[in-house]
C-alpha atoms as a PDB file:
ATOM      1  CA  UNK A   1      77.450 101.988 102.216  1.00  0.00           C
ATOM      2  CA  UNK A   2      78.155 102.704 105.911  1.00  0.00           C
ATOM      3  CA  UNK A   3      80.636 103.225 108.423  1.00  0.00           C
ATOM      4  CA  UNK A   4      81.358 100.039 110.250  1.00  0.00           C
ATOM      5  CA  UNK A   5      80.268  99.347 113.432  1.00  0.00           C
ATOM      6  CA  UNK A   6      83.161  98.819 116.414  1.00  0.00           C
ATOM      7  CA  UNK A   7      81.955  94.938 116.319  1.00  0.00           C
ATOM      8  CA  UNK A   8      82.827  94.720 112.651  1.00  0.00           C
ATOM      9  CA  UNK A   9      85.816  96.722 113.057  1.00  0.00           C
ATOM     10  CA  UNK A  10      86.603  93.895 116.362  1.00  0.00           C
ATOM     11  CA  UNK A  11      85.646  91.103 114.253  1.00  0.00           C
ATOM     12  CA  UNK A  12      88.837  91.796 111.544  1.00  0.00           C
ATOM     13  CA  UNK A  13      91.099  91.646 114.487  1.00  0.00           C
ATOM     14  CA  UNK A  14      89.445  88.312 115.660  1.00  0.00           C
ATOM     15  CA  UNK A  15      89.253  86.553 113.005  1.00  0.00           C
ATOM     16  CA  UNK A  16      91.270  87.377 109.995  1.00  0.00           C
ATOM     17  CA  UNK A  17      95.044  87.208 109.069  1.00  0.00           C
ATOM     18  CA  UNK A  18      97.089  90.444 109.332  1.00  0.00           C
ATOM     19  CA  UNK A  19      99.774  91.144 107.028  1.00  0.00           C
ATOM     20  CA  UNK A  20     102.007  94.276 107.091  1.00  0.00           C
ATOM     21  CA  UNK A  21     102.999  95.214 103.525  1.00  0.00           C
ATOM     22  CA  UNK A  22     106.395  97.158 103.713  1.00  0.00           C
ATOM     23  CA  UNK A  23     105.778  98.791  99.931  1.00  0.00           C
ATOM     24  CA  UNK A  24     102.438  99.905 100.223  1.00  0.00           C
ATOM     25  CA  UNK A  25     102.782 100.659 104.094  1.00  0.00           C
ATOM     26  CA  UNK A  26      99.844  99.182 105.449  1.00  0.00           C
ATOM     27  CA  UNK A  27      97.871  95.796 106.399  1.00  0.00           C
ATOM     28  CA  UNK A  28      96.294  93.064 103.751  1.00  0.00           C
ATOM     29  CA  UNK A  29      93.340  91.690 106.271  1.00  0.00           C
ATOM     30  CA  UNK A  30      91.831  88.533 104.551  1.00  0.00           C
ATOM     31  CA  UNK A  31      90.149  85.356 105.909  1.00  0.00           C
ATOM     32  CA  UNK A  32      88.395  82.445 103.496  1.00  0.00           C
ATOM     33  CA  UNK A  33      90.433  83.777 100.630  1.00  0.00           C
ATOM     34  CA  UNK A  34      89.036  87.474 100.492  1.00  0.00           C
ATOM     35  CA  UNK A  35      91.111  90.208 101.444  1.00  0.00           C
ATOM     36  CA  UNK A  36      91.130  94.197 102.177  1.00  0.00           C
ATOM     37  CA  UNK A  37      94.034  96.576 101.995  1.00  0.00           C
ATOM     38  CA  UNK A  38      93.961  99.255 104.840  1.00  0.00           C
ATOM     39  CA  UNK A  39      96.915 101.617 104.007  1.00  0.00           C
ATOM     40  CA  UNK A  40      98.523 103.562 106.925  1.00  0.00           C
ATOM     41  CA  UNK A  41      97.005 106.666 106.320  1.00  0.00           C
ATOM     42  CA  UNK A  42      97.808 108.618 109.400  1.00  0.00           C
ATOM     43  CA  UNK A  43      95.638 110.890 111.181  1.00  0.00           C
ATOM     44  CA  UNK A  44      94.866 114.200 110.545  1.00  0.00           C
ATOM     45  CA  UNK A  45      95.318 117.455 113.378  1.00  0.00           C
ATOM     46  CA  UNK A  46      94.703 120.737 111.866  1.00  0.00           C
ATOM     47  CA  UNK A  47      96.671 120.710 108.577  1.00  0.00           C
ATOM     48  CA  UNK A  48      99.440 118.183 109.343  1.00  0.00           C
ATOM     49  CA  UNK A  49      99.355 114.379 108.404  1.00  0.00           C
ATOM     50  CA  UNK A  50     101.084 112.644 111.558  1.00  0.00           C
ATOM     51  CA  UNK A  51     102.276 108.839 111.155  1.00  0.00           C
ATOM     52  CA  UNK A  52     101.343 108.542 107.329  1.00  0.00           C
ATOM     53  CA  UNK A  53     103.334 105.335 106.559  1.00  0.00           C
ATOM     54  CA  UNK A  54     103.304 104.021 109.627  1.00  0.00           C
ATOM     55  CA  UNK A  55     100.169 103.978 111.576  1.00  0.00           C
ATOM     56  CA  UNK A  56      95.976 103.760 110.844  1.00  0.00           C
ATOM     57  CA  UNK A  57      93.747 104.425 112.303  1.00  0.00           C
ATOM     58  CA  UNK A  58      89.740 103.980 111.127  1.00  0.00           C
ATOM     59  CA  UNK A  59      86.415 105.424 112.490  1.00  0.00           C
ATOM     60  CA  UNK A  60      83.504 103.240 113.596  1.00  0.00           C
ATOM     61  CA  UNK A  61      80.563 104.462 114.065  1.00  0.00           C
ATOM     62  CA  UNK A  62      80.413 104.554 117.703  1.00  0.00           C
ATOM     63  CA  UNK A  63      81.788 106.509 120.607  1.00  0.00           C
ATOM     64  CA  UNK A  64      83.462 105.155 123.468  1.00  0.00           C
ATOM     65  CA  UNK A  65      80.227 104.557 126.169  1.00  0.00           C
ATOM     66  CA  UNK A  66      82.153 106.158 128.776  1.00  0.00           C
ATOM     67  CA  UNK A  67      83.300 109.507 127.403  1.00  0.00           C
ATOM     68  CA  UNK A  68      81.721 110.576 124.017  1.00  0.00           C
ATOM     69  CA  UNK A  69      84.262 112.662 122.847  1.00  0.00           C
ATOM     70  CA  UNK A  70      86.198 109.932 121.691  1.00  0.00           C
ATOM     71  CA  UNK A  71      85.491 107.491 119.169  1.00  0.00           C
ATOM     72  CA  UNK A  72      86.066 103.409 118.980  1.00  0.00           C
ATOM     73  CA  UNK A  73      87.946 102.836 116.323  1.00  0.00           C
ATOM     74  CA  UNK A  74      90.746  99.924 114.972  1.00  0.00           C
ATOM     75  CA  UNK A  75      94.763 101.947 115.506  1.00  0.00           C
ATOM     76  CA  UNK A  76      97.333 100.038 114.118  1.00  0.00           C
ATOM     77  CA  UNK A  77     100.799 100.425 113.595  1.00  0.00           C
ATOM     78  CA  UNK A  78     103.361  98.706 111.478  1.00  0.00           C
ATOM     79  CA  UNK A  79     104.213  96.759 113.917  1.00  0.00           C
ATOM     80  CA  UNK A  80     100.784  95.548 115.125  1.00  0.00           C
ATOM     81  CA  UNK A  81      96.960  96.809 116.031  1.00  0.00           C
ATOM     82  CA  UNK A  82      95.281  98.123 119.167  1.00  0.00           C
ATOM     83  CA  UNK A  83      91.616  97.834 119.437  1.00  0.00           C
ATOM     84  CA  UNK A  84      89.633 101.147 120.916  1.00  0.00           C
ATOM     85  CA  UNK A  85      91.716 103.975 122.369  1.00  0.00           C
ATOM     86  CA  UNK A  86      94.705 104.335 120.762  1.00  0.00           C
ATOM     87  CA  UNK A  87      98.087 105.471 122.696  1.00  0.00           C
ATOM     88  CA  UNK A  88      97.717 109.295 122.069  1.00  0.00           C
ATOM     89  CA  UNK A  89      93.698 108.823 122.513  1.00  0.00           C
ATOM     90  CA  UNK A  90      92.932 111.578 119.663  1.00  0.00           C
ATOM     91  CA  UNK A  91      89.856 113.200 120.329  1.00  0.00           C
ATOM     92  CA  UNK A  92      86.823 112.935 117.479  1.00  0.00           C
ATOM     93  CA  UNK A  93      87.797 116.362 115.528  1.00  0.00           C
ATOM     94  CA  UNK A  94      91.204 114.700 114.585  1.00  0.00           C
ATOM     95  CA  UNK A  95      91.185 112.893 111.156  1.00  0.00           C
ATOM     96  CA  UNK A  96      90.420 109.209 110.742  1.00  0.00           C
ATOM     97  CA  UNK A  97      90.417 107.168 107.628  1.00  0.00           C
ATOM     98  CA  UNK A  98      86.964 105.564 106.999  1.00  0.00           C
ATOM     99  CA  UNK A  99      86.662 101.882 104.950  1.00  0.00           C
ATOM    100  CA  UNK A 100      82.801 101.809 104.385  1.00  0.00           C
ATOM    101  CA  UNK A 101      81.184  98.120 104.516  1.00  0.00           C
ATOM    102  CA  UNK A 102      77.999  97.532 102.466  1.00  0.00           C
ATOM    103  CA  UNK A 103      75.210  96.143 103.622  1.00  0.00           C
ATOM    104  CA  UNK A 104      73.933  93.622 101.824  1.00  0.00           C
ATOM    105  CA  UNK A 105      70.408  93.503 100.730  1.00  0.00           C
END
């Protein structure tokens, strides 16, 4: 297991289905009839839990090329995604929710 790579994370927004799910409060991805559930989680900043319910947002496990102290990563919000920097632009220390990918062997 692994954290996904900002071309995996680009390739659910490219080619798979998005779904928001208004009881769980967060996104069914699936394409070919396989699916993932990636719950709005929230980030973390010091001790508080900010947009639990209504936002994601999920590491990769790459920086942005032109200032390292950011991360890529997939934001989302219940109303739709943003690919790389999110609106607020959280800097690496703040908590992310990670959905590993296995690599097959």
């Amino acid at each position: 297991w692994r954290t996904p790579t900002k071309a995996e994370l680009q390739e659910l927004i490219a080619y798979c289905d998005w779904v928001w799910d208004a009881k769980q409060y967060g996104y069914t991805v699936s394409r070919n009839g396989k699916s993932i559930f990636l719950p709005a989680g929230g980030t973390v900043v010091g001790k508080e839990i900010m947009g639990e319910a209504t936002n994601g947002m999920y590491a990769s496990a790459e920086l942005i090329t032109d200032d390292p102290n950011y991360p890529s990563d997939l934001s989302f919000f219940n109303r739709g995604w943003t690919e790389g920097q999110p609106v607020a632009r959280p800097p690496r220390q703040y908590g992310r929710s990670v959905r590993p990918v296995c690599t097959r062997q």
